[in-house]
N, C-alpha and C. Protein backbone atom coordinates (compact mmCIF):
# COMPACT_ATOMS: atom_id res chain seq x y z
N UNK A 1 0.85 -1.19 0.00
CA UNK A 1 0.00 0.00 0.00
C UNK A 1 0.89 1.25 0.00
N UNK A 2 0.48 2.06 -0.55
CA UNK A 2 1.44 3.58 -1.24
C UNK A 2 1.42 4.18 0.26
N UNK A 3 2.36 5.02 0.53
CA UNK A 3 2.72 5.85 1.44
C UNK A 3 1.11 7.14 1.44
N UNK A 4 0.47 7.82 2.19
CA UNK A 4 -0.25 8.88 1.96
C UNK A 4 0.46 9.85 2.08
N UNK A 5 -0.05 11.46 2.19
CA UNK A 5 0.89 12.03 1.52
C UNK A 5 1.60 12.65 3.18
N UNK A 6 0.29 12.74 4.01
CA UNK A 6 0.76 13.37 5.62
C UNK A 6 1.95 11.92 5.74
N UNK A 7 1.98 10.81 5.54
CA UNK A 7 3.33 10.05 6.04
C UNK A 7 4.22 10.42 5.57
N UNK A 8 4.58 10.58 4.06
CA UNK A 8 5.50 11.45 3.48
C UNK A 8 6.04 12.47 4.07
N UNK A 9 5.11 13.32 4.09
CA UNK A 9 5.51 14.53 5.01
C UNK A 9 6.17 14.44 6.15
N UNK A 10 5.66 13.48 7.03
CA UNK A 10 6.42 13.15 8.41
C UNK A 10 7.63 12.48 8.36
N UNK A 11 7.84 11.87 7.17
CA UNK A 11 9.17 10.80 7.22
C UNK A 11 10.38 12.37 6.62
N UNK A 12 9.89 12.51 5.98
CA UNK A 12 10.58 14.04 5.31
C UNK A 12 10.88 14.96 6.81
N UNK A 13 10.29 15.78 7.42
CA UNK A 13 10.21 16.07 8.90
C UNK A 13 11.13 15.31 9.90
N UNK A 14 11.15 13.94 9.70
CA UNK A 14 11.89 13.28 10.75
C UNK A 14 13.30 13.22 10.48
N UNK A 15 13.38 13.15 8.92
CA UNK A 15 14.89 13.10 8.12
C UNK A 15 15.56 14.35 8.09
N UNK A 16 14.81 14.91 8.15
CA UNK A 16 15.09 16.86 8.50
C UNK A 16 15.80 17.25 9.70
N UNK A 17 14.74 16.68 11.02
CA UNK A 17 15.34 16.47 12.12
C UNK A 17 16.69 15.87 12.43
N UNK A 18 16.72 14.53 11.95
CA UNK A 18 17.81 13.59 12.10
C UNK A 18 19.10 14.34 11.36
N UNK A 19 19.20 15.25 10.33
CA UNK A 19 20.03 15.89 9.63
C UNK A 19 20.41 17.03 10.43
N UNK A 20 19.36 17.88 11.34
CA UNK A 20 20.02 18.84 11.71
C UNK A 20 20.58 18.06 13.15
N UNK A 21 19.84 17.48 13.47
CA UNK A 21 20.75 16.90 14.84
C UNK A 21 21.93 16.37 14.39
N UNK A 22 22.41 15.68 13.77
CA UNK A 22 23.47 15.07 13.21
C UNK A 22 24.40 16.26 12.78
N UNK A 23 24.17 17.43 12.24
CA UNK A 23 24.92 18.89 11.94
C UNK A 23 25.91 18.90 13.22
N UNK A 24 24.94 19.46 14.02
CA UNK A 24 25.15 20.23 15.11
C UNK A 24 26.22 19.00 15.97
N UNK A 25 25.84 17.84 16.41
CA UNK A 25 26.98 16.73 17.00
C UNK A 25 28.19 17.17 16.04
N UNK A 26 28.68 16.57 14.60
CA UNK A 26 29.57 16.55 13.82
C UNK A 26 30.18 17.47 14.16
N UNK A 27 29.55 18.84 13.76
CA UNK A 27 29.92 20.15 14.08
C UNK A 27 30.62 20.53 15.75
N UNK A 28 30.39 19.89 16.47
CA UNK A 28 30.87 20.34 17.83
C UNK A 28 31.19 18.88 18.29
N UNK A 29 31.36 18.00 18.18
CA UNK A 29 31.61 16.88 18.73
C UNK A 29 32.70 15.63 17.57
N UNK A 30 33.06 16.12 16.58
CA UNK A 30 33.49 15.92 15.98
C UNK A 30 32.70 14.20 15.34
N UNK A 31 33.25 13.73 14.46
CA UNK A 31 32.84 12.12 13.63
C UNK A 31 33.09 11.25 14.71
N UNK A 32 34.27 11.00 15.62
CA UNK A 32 34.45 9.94 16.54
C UNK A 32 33.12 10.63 17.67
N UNK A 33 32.94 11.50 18.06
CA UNK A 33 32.13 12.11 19.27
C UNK A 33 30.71 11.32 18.99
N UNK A 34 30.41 11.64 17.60
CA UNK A 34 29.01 11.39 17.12
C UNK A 34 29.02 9.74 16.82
N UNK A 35 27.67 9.22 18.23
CA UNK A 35 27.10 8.17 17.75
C UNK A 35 25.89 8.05 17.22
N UNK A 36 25.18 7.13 16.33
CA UNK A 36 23.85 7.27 16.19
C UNK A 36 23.27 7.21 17.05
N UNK A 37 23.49 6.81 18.50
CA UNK A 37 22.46 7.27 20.10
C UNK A 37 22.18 8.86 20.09
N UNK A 38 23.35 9.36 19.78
CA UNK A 38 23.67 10.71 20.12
C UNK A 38 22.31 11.40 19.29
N UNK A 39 22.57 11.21 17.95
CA UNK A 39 22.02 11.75 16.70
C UNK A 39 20.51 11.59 17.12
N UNK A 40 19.71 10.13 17.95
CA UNK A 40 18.58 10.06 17.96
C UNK A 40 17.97 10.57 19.11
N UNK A 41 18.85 10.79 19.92
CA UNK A 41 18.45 11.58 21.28
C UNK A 41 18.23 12.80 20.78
N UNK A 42 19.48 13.87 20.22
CA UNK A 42 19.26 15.25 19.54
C UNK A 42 18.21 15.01 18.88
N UNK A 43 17.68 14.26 17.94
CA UNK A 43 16.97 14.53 17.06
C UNK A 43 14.88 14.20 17.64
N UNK A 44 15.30 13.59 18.57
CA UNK A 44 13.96 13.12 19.23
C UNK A 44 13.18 12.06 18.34
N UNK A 45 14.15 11.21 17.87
CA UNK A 45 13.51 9.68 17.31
C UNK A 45 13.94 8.70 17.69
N UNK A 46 13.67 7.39 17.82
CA UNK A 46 13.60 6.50 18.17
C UNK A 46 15.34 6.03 17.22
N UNK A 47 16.28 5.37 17.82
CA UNK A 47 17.57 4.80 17.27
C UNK A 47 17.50 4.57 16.00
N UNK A 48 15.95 3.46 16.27
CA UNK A 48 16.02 2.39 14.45
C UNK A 48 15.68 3.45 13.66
N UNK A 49 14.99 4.92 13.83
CA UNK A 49 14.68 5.34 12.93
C UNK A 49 15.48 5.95 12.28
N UNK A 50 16.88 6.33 12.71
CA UNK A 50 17.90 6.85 11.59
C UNK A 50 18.36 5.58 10.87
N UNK A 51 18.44 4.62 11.15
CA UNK A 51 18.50 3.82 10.04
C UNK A 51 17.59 3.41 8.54
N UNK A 52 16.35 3.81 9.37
CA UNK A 52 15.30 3.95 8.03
C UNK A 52 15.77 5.11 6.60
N UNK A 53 16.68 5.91 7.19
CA UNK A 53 17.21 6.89 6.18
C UNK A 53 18.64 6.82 5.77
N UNK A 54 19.37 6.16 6.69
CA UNK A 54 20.98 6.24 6.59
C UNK A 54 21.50 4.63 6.92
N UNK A 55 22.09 3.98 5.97
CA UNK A 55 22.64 3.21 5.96
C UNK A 55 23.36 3.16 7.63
N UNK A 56 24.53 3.44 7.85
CA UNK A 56 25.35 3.93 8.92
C UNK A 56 25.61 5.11 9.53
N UNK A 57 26.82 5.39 10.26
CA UNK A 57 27.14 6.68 10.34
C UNK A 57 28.07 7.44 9.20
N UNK A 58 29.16 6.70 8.53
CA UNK A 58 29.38 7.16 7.45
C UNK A 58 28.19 7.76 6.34
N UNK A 59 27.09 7.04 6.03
CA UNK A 59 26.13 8.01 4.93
C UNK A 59 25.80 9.19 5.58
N UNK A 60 25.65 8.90 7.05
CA UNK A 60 25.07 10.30 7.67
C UNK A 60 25.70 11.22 7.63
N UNK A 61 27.19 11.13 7.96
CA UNK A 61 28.35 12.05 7.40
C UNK A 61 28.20 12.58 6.34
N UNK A 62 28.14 11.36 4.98
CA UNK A 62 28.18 12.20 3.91
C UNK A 62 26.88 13.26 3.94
N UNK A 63 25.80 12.59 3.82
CA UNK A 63 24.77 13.35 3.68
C UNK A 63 24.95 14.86 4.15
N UNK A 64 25.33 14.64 5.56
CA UNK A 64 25.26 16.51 6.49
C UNK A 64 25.60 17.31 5.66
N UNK A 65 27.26 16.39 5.34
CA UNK A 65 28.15 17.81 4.26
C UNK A 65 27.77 18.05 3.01
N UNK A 66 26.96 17.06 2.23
CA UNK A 66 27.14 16.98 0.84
C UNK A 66 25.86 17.95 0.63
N UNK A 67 24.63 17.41 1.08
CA UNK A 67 23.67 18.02 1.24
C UNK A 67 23.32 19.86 1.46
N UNK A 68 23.69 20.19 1.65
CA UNK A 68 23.76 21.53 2.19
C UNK A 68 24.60 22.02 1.11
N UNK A 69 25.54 21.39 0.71
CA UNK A 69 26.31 22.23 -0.27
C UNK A 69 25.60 22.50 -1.33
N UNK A 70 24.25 22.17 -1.86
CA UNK A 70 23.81 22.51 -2.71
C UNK A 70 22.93 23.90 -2.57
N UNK A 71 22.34 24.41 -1.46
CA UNK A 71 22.29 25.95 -0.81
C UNK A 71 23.33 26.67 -0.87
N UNK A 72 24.67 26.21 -0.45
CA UNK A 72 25.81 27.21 -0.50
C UNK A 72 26.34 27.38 -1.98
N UNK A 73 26.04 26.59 -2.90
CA UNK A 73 26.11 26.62 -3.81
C UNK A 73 25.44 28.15 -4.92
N UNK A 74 23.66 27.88 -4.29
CA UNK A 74 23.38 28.61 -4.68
C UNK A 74 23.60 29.96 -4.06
N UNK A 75 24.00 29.83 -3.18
CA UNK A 75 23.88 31.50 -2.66
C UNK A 75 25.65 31.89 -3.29
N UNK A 76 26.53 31.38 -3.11
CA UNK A 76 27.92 31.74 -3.66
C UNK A 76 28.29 31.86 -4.74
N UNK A 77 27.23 31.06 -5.94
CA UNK A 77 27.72 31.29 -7.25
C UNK A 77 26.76 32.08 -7.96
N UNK A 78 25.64 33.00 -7.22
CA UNK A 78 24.71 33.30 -8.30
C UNK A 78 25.01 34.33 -9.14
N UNK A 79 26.51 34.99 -8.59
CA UNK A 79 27.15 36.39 -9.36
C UNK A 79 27.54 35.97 -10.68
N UNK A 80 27.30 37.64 -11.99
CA UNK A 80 27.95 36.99 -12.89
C UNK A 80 29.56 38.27 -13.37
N UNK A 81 30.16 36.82 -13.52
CA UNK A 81 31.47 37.05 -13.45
C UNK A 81 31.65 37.58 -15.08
N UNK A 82 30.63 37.81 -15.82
CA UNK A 82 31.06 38.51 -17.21
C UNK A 82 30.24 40.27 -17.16
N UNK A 83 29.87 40.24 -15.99
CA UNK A 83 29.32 41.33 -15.76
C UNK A 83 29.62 42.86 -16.83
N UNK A 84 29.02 43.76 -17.09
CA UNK A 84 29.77 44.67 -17.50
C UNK A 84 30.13 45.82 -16.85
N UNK A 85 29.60 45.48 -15.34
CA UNK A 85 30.31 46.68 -14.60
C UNK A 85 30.86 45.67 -13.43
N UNK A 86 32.06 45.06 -13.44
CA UNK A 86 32.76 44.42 -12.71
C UNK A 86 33.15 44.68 -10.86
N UNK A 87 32.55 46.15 -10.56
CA UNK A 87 33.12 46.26 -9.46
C UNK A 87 31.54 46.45 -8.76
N UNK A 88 30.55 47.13 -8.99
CA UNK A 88 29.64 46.68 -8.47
C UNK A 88 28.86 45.30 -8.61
N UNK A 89 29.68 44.63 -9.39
CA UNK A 89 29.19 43.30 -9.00
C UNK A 89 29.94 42.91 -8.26
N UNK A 90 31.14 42.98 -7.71
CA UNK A 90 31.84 42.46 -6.91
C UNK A 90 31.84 42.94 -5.64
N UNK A 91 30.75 43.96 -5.51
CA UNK A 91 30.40 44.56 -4.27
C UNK A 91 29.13 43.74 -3.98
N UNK A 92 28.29 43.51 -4.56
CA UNK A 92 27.05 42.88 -4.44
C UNK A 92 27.64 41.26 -4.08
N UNK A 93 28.45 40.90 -4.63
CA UNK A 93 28.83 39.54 -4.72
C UNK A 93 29.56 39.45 -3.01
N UNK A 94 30.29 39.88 -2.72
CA UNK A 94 31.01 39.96 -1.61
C UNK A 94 30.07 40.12 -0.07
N UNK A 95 28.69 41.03 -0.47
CA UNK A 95 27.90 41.53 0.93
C UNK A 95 27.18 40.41 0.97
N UNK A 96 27.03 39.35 -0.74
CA UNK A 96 26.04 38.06 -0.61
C UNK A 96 26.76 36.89 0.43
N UNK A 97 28.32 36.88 -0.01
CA UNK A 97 28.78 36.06 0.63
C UNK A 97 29.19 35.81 2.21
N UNK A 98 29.32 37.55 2.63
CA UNK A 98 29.54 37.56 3.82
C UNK A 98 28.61 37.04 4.61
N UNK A 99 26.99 37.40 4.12
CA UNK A 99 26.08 37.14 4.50
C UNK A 99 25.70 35.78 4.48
N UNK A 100 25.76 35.06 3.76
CA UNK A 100 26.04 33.68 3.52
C UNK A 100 27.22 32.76 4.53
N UNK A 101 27.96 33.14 4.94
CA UNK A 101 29.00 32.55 6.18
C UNK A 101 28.82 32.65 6.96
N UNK A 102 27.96 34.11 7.48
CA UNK A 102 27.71 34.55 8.63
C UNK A 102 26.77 33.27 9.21
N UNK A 103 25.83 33.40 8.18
CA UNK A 103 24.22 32.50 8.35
C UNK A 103 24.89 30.62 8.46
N UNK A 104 25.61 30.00 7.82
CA UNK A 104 26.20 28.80 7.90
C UNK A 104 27.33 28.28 8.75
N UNK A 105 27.37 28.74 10.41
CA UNK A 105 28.22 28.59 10.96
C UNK A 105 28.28 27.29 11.01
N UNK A 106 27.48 26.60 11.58
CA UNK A 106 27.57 24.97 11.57
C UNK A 106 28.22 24.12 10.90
N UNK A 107 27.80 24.55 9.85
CA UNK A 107 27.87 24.03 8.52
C UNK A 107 29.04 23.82 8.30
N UNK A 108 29.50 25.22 8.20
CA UNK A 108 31.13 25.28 8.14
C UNK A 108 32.02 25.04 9.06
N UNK A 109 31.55 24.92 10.31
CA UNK A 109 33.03 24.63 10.96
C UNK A 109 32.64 22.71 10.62
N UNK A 110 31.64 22.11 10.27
CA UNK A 110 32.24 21.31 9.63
C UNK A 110 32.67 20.73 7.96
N UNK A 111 32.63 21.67 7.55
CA UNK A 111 33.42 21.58 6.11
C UNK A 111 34.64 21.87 6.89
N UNK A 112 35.30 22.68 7.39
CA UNK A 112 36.79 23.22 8.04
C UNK A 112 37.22 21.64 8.57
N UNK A 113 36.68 20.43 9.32
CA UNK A 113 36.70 19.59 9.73
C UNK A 113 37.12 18.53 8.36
N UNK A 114 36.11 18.67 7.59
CA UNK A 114 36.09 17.57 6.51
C UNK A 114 37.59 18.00 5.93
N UNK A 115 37.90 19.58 5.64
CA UNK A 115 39.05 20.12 4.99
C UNK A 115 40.47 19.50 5.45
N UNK A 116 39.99 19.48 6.84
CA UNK A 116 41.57 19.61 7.84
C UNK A 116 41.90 17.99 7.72
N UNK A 117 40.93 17.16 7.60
CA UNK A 117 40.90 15.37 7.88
C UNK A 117 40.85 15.22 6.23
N UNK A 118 41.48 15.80 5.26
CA UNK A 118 40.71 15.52 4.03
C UNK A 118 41.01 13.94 3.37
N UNK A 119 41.99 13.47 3.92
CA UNK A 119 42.41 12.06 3.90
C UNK A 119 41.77 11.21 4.26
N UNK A 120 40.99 11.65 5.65
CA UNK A 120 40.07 10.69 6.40
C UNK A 120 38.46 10.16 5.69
N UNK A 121 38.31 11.46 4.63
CA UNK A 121 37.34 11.96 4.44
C UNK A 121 37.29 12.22 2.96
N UNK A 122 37.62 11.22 2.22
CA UNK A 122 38.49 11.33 1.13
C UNK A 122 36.93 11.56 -0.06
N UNK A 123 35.98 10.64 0.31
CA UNK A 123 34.66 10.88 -0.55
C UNK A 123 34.14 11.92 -0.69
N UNK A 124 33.88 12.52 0.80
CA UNK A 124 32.89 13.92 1.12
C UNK A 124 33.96 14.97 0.70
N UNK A 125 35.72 15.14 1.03
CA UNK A 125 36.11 15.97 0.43
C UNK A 125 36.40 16.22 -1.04
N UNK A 126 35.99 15.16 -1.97
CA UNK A 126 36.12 15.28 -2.99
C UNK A 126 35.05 16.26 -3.54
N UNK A 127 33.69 16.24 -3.04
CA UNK A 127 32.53 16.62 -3.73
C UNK A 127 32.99 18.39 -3.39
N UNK A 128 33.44 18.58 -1.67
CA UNK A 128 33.63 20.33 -1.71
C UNK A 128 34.72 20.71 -2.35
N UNK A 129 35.47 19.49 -2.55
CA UNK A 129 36.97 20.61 -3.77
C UNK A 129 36.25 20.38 -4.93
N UNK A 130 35.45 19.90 -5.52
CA UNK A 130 35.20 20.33 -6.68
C UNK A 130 34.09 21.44 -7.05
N UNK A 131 33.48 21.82 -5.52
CA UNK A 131 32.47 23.36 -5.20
C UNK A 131 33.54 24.22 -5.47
N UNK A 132 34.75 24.30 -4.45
CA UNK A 132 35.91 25.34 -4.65
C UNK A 132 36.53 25.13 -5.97
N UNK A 133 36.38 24.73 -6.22
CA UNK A 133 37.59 24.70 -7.75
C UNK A 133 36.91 25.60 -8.74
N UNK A 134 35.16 25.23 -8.98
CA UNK A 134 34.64 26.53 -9.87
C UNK A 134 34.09 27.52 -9.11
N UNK A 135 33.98 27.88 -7.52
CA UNK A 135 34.12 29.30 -7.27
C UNK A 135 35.20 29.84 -6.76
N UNK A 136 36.16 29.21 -6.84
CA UNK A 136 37.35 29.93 -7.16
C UNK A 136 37.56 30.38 -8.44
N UNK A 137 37.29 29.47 -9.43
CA UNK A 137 37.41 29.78 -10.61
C UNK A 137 36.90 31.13 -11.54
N UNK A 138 35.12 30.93 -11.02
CA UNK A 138 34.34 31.76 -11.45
C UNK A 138 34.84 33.08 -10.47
N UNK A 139 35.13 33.18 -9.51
CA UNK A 139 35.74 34.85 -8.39
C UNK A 139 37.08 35.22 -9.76
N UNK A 140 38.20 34.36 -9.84
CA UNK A 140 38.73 34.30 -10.75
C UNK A 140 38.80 35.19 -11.78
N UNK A 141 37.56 34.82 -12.74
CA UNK A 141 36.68 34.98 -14.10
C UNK A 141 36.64 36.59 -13.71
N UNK A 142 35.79 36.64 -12.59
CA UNK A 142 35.55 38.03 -12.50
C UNK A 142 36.65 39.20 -12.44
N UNK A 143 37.78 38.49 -11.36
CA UNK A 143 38.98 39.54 -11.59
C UNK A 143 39.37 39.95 -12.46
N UNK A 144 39.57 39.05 -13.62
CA UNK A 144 40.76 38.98 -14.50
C UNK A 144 39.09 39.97 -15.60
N UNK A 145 38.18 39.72 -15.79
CA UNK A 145 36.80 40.72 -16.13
C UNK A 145 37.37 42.33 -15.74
N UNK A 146 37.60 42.36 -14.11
CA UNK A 146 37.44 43.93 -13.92
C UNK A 146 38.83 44.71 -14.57
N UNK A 147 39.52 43.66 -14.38
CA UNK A 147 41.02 44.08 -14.63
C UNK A 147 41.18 44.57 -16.36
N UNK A 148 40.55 43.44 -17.39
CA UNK A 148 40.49 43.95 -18.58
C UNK A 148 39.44 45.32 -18.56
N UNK A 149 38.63 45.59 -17.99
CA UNK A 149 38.00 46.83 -18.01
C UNK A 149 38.61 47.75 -17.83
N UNK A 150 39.73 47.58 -16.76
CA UNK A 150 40.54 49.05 -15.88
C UNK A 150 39.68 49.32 -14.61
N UNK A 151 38.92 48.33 -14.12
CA UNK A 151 38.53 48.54 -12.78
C UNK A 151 39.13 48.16 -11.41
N UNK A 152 40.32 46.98 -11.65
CA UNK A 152 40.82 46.33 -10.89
C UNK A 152 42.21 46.24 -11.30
N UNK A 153 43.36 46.93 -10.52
CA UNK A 153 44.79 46.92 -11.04
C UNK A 153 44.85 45.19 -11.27
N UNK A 154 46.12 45.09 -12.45
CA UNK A 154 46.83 44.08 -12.50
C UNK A 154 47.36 43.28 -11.38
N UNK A 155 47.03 41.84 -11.15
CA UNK A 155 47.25 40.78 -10.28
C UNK A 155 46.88 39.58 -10.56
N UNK A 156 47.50 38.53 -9.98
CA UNK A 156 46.86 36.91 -10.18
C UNK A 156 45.76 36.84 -9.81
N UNK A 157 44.86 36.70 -11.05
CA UNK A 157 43.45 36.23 -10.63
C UNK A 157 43.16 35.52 -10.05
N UNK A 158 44.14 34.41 -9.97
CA UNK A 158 44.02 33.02 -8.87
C UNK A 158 44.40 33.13 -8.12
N UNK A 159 45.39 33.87 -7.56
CA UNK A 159 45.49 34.65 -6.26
C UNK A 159 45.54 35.16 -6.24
N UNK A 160 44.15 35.83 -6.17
CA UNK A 160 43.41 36.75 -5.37
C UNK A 160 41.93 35.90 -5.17
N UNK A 161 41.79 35.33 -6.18
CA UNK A 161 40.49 34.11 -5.94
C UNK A 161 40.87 33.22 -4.60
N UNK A 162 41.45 32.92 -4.52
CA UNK A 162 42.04 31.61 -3.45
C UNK A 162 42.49 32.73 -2.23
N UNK A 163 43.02 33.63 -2.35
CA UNK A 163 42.70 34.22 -1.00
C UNK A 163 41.75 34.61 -0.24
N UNK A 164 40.36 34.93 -1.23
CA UNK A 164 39.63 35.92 -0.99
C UNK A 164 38.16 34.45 -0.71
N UNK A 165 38.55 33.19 -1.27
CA UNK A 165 38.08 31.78 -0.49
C UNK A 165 38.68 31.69 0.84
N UNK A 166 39.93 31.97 1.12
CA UNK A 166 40.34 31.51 2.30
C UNK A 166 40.12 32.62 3.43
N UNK A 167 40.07 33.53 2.92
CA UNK A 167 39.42 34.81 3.79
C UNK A 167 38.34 34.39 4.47
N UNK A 168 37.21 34.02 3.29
CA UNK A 168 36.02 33.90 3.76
C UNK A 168 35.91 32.53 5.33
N UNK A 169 36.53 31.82 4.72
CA UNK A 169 36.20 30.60 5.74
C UNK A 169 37.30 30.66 6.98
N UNK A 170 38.09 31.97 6.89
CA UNK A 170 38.88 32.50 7.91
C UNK A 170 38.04 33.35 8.33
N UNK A 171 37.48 33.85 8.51
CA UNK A 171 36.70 35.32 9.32
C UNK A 171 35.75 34.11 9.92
N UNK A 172 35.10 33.06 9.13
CA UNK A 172 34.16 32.62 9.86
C UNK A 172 34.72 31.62 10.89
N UNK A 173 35.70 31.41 11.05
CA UNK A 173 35.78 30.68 11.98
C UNK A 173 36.70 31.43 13.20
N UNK A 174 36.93 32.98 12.69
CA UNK A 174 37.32 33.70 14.08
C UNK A 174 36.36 33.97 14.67
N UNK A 175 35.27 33.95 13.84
CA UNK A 175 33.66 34.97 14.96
C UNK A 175 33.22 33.91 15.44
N UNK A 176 33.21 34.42 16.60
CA UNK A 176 31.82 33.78 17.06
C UNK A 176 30.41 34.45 16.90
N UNK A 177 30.26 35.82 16.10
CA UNK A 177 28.61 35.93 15.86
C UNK A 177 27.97 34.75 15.05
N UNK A 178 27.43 34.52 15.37
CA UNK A 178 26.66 33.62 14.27
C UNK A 178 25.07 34.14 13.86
N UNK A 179 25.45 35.56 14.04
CA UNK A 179 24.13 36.17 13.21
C UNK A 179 25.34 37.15 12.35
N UNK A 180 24.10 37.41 10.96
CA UNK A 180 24.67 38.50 10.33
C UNK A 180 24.68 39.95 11.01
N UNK A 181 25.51 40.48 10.53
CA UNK A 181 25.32 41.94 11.61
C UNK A 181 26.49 43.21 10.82
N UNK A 182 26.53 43.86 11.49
CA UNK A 182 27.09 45.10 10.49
C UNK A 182 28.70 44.92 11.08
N UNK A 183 29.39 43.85 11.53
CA UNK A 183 30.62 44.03 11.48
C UNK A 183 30.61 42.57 9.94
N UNK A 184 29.94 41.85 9.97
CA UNK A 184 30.14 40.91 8.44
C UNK A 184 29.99 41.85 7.46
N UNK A 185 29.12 43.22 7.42
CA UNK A 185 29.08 44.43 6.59
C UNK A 185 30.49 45.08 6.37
N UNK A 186 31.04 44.84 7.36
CA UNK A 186 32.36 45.51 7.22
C UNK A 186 33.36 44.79 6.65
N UNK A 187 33.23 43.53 6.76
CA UNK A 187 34.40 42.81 6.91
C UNK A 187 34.09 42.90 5.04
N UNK A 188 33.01 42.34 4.54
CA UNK A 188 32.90 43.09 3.21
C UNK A 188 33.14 43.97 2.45
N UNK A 189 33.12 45.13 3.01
CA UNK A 189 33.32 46.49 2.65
C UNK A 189 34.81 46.14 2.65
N UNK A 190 35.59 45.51 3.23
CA UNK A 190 37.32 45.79 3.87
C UNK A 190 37.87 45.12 2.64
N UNK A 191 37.20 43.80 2.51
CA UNK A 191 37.56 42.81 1.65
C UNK A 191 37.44 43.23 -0.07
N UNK A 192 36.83 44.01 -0.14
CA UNK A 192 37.05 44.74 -1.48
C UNK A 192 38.47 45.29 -2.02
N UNK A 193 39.41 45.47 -0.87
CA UNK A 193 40.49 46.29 -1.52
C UNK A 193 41.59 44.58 -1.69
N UNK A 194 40.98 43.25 -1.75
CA UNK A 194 41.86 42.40 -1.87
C UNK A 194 41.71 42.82 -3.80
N UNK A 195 40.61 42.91 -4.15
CA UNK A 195 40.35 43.01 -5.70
C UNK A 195 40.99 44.16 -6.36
N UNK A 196 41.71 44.91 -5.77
CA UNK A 196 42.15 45.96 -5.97
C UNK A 196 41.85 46.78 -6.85
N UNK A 197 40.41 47.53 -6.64
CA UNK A 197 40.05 48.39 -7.25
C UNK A 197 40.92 49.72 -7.89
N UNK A 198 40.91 50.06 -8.94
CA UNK A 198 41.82 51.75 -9.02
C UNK A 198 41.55 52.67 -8.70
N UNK A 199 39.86 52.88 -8.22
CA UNK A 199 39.54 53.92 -7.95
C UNK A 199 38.35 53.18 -6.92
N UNK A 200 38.46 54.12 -5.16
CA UNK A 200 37.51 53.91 -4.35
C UNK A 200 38.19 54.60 -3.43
């Protein structure tokens, strides 16, 4: 007999649950910390029921990180890097992203985890170096854009792309705000002179 649609809904709801509880352990308790007891207590379901969704604790792993990257995805790449006014897009692009790190603390201090173990973690880090590789690429695109305009002095587009990645996931893991707020406004505003505008 077919699922109705309120069970759907609830199994969806419970997998929701089980995902953010499972975040938040990973995230502060690291992969050895996190057992599936742990995950079903946080999450307020019954043990067997994370198994109804996750093989083990490895899928659950993957899932946390892999999953989510498809939001950060969209919020980090929606700039376009052929723009024809290169520096206010790179102002717009920069207040999206700050705002975007600010809002994914979790998240990220465990990608920073998956990063630092990337050996351990050799599946799940494959899927985020290949997120970084085209928004580095595409930040990139855009430099080497403002620079043929005359908006952005001469420099390595790739480094300044790869710094201005490592910036980002450096500020977020000095703050502890984990709301957006007008010092991530700033830290934006600051981070503009890595692109080195000629005139501001």
């Amino acid at each position: 007999m077919p699922l109705s649609e309120k069970q759907i809904q609830n199994m969806e709801l419970r997998k929701k649950k089980i995902l953010e509880a499972a975040m938040g352990l990973f995230a502060t308790e690291g992969y050895e910390g996190t057992t599936i007891k742990k995950v079903s207590v946080a999450a307020n379901v019954s043990f067997g029921s994370v198994f109804t969704y996750f093989k083990d604790k490895e899928a659950l792993f993957y899932t946390v990180v892999v999953e989510p990257l498809a939001e950060l995805k969209e919020r980090v790449l929606f700039f376009d890097e052929t723009s024809a006014d290169p520096l206010l897009e790179t102002k717009q692009m920069l207040r999206e992203h700050f705002r975007a790190f600010a809002e994914m603390n979790r998240y990220l201090q465990l990608v920073v985890q998956v990063v630092g173990q990337h050996e351990r973690y050799a599946d799940v880090f494959k899927e985020l170096d290949e997120f970084h590789d085209v928004f580095r690429g595409k930040v990139g695109q855009l430099v080497q854009n403002g620079q043929q305009i005359g908006v952005f002095k001469k420099q390595n587009p790739l480094i300044v792309a790869t710094l201005y990645t490592s910036l980002l996931i450096g500020v977020r893991l000095n703050s502890t705000d984990n709301r957006y707020s007008d010092v991530w406004e700033q830290y934006a505003v600051t981070a503009l002179n890595l692109f080195a505008p000629t005139e501001e």
